[in-house]
Protein backbone atom coordinates (compact mmCIF):
# COMPACT_ATOMS: atom_id res chain seq x y z
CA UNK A 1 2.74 40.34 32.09
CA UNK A 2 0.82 43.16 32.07
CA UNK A 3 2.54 45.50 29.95
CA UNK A 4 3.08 42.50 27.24
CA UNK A 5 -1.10 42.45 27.67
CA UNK A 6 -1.38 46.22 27.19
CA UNK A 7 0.97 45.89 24.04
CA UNK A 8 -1.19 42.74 22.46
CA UNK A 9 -4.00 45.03 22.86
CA UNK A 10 -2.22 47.98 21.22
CA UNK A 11 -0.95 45.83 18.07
CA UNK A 12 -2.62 47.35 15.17
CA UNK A 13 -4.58 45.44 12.89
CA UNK A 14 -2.24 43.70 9.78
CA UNK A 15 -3.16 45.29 6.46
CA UNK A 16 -5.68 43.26 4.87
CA UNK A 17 -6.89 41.94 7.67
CA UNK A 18 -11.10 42.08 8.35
CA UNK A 19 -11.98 43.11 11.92
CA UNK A 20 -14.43 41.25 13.89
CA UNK A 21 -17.70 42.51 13.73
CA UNK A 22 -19.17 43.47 17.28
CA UNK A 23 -22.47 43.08 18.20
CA UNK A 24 -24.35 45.67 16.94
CA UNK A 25 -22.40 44.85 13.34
CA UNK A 26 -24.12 41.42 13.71
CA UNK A 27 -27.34 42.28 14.48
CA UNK A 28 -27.30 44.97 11.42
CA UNK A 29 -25.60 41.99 8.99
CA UNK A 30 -28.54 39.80 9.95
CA UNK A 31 -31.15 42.20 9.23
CA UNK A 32 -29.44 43.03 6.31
CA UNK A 33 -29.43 39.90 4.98
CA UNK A 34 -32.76 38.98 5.91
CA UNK A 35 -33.92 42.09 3.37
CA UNK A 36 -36.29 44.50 4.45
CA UNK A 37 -36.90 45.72 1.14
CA UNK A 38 -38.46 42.69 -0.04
CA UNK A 39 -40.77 42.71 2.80
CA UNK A 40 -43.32 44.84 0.72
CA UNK A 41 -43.86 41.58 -1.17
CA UNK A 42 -45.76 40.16 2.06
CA UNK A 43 -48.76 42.68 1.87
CA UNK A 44 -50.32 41.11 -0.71
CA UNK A 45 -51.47 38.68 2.43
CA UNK A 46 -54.37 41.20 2.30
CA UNK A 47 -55.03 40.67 -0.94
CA UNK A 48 -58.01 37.81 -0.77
CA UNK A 49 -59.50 39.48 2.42
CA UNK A 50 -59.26 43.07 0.24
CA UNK A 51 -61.11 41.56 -2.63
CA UNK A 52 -63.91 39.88 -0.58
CA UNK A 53 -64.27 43.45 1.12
CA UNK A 54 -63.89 41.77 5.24
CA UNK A 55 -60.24 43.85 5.40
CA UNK A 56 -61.85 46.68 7.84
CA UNK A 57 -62.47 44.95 10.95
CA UNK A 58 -59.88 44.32 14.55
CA UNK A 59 -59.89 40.59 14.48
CA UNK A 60 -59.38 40.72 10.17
CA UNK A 61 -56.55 43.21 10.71
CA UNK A 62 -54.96 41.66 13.63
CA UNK A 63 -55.09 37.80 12.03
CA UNK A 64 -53.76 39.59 8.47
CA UNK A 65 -50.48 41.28 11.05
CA UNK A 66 -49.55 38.18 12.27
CA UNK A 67 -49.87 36.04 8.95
CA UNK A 68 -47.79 39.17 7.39
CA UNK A 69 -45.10 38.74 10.31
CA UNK A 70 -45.06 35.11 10.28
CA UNK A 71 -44.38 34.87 6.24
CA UNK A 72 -42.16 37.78 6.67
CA UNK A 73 -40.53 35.43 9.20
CA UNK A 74 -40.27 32.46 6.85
CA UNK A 75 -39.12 34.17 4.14
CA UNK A 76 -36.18 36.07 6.26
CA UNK A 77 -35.79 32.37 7.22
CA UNK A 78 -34.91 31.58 3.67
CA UNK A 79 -32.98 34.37 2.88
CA UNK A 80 -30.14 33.54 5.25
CA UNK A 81 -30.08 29.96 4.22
CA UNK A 82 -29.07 31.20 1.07
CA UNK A 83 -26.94 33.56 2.08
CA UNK A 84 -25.32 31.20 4.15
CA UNK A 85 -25.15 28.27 1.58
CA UNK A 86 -24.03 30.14 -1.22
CA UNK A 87 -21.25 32.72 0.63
CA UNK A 88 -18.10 30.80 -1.00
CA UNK A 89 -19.83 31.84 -4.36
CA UNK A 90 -21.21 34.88 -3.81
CA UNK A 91 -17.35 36.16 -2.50
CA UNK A 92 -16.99 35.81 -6.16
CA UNK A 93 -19.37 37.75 -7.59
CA UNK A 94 -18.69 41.87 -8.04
CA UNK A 95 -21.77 42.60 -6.39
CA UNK A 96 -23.06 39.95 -4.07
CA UNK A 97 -20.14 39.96 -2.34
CA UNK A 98 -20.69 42.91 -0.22
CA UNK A 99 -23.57 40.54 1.71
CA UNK A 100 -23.12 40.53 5.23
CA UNK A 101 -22.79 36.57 5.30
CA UNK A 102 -20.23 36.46 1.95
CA UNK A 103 -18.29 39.82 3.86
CA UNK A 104 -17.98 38.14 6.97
CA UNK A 105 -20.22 40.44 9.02
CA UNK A 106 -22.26 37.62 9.82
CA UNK A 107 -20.78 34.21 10.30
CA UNK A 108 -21.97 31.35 8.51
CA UNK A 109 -23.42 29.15 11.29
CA UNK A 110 -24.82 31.99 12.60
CA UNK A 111 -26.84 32.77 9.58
CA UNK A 112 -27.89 28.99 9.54
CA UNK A 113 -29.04 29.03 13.45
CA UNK A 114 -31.32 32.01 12.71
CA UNK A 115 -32.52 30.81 9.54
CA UNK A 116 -33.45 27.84 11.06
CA UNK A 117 -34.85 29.13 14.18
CA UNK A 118 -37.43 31.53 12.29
CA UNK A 119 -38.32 28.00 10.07
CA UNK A 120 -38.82 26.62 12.94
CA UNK A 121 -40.44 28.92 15.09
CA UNK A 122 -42.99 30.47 12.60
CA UNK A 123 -45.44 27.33 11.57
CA UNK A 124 -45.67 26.31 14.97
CA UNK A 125 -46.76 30.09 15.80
CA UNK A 126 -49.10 29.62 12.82
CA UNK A 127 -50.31 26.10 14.11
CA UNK A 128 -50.94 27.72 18.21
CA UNK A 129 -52.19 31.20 17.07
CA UNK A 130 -54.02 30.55 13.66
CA UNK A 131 -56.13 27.98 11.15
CA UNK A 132 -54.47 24.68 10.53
CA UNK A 133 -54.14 25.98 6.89
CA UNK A 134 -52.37 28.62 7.10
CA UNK A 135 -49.68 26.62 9.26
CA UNK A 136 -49.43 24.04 6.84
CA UNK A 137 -48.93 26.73 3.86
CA UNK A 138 -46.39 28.42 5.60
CA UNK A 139 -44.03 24.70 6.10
CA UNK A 140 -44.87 24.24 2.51
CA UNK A 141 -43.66 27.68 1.31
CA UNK A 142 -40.71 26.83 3.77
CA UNK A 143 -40.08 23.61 2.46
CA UNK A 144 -40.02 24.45 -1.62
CA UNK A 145 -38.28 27.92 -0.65
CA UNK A 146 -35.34 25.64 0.69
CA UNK A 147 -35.40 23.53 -2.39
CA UNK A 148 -35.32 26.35 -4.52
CA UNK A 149 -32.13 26.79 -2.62
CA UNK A 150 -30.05 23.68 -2.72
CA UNK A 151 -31.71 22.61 -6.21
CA UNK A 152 -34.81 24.09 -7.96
CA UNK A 153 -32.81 27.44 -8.89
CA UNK A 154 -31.22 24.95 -11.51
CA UNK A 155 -33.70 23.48 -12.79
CA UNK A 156 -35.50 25.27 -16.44
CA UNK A 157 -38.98 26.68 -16.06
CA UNK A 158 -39.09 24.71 -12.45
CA UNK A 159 -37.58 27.99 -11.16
CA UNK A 160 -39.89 30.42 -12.55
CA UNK A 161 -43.26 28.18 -11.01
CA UNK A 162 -41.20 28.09 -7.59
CA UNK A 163 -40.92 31.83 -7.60
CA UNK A 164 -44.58 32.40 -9.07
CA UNK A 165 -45.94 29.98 -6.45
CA UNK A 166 -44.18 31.85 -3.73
CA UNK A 167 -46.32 35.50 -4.55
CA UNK A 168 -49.53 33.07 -4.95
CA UNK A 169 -49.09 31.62 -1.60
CA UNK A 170 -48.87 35.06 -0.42
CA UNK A 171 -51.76 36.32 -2.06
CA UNK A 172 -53.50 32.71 -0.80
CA UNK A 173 -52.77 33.33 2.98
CA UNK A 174 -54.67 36.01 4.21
CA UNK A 175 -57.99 34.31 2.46
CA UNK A 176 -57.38 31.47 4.59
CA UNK A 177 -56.12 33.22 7.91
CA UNK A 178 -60.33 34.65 7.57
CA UNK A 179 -61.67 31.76 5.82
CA UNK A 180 -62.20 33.74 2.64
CA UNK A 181 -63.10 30.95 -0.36
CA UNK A 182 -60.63 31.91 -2.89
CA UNK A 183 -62.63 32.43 -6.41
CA UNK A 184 -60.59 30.47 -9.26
CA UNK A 185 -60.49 33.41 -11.21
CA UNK A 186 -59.04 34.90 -8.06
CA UNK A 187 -55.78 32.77 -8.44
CA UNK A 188 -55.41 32.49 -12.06
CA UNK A 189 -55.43 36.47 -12.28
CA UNK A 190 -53.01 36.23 -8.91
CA UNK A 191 -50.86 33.34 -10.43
CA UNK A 192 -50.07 34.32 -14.19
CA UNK A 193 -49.90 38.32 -12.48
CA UNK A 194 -46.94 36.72 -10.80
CA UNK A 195 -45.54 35.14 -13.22
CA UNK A 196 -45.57 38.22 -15.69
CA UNK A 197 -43.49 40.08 -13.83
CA UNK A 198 -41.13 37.22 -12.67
CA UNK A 199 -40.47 36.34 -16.30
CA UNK A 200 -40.24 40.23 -17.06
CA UNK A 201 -37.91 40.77 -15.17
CA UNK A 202 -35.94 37.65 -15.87
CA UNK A 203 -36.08 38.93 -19.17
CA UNK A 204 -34.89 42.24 -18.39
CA UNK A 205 -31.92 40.56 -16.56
CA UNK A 206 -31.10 38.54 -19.73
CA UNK A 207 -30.86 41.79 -21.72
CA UNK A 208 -28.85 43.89 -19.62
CA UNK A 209 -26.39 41.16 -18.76
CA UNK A 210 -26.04 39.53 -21.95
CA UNK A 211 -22.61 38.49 -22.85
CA UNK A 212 -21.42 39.78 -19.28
CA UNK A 213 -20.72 36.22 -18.05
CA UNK A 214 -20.31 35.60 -13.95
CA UNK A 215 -22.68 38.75 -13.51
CA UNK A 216 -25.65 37.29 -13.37
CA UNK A 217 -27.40 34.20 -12.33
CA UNK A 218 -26.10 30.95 -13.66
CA UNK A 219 -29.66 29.74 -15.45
CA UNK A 220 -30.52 32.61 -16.90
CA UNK A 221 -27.64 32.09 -19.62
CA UNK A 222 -29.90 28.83 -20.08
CA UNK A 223 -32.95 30.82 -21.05
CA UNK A 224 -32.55 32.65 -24.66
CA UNK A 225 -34.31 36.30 -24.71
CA UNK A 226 -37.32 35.36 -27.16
CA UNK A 227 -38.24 32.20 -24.64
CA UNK A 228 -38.65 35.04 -21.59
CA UNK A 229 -40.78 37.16 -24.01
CA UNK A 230 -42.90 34.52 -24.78
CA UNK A 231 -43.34 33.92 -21.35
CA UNK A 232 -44.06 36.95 -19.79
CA UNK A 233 -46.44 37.60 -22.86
CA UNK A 234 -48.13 34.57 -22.18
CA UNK A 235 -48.47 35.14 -18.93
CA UNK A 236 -50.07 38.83 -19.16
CA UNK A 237 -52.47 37.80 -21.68
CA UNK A 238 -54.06 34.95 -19.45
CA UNK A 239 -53.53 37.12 -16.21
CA UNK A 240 -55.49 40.31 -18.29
CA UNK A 241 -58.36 37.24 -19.71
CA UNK A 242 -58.53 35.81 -15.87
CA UNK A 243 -59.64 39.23 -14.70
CA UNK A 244 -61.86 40.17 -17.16
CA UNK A 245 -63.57 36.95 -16.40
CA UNK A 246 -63.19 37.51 -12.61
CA UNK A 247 -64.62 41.38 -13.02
CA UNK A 248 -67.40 40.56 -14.76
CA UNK A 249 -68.60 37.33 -12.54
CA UNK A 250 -71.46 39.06 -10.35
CA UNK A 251 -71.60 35.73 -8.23
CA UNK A 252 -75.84 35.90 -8.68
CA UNK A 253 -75.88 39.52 -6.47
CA UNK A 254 -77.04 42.48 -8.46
CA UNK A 255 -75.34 45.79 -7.46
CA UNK A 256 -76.96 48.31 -6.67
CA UNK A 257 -73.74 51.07 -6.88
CA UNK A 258 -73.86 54.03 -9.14
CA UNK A 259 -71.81 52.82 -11.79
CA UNK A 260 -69.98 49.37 -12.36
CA UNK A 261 -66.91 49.42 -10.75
CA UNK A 262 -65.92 46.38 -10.96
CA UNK A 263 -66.54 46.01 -14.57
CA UNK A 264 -64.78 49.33 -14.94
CA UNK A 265 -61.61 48.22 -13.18
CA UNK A 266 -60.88 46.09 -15.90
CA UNK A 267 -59.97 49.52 -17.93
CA UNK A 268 -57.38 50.25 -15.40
CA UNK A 269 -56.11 46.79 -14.78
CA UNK A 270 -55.14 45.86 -18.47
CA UNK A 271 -53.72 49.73 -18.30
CA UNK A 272 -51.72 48.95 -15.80
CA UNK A 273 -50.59 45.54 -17.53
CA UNK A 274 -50.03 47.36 -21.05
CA UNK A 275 -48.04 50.18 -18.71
CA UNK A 276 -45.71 47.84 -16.69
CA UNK A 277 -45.35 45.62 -20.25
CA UNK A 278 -43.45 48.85 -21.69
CA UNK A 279 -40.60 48.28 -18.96
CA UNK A 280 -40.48 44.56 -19.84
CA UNK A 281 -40.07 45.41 -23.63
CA UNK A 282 -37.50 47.79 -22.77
CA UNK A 283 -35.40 45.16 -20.55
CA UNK A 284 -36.05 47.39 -17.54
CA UNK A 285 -38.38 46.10 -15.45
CA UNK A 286 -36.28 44.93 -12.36
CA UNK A 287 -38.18 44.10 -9.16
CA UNK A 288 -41.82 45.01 -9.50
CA UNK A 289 -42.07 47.31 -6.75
CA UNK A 290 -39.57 50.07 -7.80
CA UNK A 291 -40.76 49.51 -11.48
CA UNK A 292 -44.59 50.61 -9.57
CA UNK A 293 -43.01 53.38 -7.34
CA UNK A 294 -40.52 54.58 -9.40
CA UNK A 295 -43.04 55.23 -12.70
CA UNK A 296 -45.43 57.91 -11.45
CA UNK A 297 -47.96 57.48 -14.59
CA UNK A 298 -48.08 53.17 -13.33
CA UNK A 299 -48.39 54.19 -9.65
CA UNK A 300 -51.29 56.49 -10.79
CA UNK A 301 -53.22 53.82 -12.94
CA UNK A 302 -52.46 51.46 -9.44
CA UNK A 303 -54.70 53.67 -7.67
CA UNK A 304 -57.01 54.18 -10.04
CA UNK A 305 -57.61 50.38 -10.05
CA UNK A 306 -57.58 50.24 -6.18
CA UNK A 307 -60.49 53.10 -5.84
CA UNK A 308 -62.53 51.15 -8.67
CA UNK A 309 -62.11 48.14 -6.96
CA UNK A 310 -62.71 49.54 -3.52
CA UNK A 311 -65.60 51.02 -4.83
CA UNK A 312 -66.86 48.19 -6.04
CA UNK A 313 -66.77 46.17 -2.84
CA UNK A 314 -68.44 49.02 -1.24
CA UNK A 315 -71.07 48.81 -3.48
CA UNK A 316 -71.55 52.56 -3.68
């Protein structure tokens, strides 16, 4: 009995044949699919507290670190839902098969138990540790994320809000972690922002994939080119005309700085819109932040905007 037990374990694997993942393959697979990369998205959680200038304290910095881990939670939450729901499909696809879920390096259920237990886990953090808002925010990104999911992602135009609602609620969260009042001019700038660069790069996926069907995305073949460049159009002209407004609302304070900052910004913001509208033209502009870190002269005009701005909260 024993040899037959040493020879079972000495069978080599049949051809074709996927060996289990162990532990540590796991554990990579789930972080995988709960992507790091778009993690970045979550800092704009600082941007209301940022703007209002109350970002450079302890208690600001340590409420804006646990809103950023708790959305960062919720949103790895929703990533391996989808993974999980869409793996059939996605073993289809040239590229998204190599996901840890579709591969088999992470096993469905699996994928759904942590999903769920990060859904779960991070509101009712957010309702013991922080402002009843910012609990109920995070079920309601939760709660549209997952209908983006199973149904929204098919819907026209409904898809684009859902996704530009998602970097709003971002930029809304850290404003009411520190009970910031968010200025309307705030989230219209924030909002159509957003949406610029979701329909951009949209667009750019409709151009570079065009008559390449099963590559892409299912509703984007719904979507004709010139309706994306309208949209993303649109949306920079109201996002540039919401911060203009914004910039140049003094709120009844005088300033007493050197120069206007904040009135200056408004050079390098619709720079920076006119710069990052170049890649959208071009069908290029993929996911904003390696069209920002990947074009030195846009990352340049970015902190050129950021020192204005800082300056201008400084008042110096």
């Amino acid at each position: 009995m024993t040899e037959t037990a040493v020879l079972r374990q000495r069978t080599p694997q049949r051809p074709g044949e996927p060996a289990p993942p162990g532990p540590k393959g796991v554990l990579g697979g789930l972080l995988r699919t709960a992507r790091p990369r778009q993690w970045v998205k979550n800092v704009l959680v600082v941007a209301a507290p940022a703007a209002a200038g109350e970002l450079f304290s302890v208690p600001a910095l340590s409420s804006l670190a646990l809103v950023f881990v708790l959305f960062t939670a919720c949103a790895s939450a929703v990533y391996l839902v989808n993974d999980a729901r869409d793996a059939d499909a996605d073993r289809a696809h040239p590229v998204k098969r190599h996901r840890p879920v579709a591969a088999g390096q992470v096993p469905v259920p699996l994928a759904y138990a942590v999903g769920g237990l990060l859904g779960v886990l991070a509101p009712l953090v957010a309702a013991w540790l922080c402002p009843p808002s910012v609990a109920g925010l995070l079920a309601a990104y939760l709660a549209m994320q997952l209908a983006y999911c199973v149904t929204l992602k098919h819907v026209l135009v409904v898809d684009l809000a859902v996704v530009t609602t998602g970097f709003l609620m971002r930029a809304m969260i850290g404003g009411l972690a520190l009970g910031i009042p968010l200025s309307r001019w705030f989230l219209i700038t924030t909002g159509f922002g957003a949406l610029f660069m979701v329909a951009a790069k949209r667009y750019s996926e409709a151009v570079q994939m065009a008559g390449r069907a099963g590559a892409t995305r299912a509703l984007l073949t719904e979507y004709t080119t010139g309706y994306l460049r309208f949209v993303w159009q649109l949306a920079a002209g109201v996002a540039v005309l919401g911060y203009c407004l914004w910039a140049m609302e003094e709120g009844g304070v005088p300033h007493t700085s050197v120069l206007p900052w904040r009135q200056l910004s408004m050079v390098a913001f619709v720079l920076a819109v006119l710069r990052y509208a170049v890649f959208a033209d071009r069908g290029t502009a993929g996911e904003p932040e390696d069209v920002v870190l990947r074009d030195r002269a846009l990352a340049l005009i970015g902190l050129v905007w950021v020192a204005m701005y800082a300056l201008a909260v400084a008042n110096w």
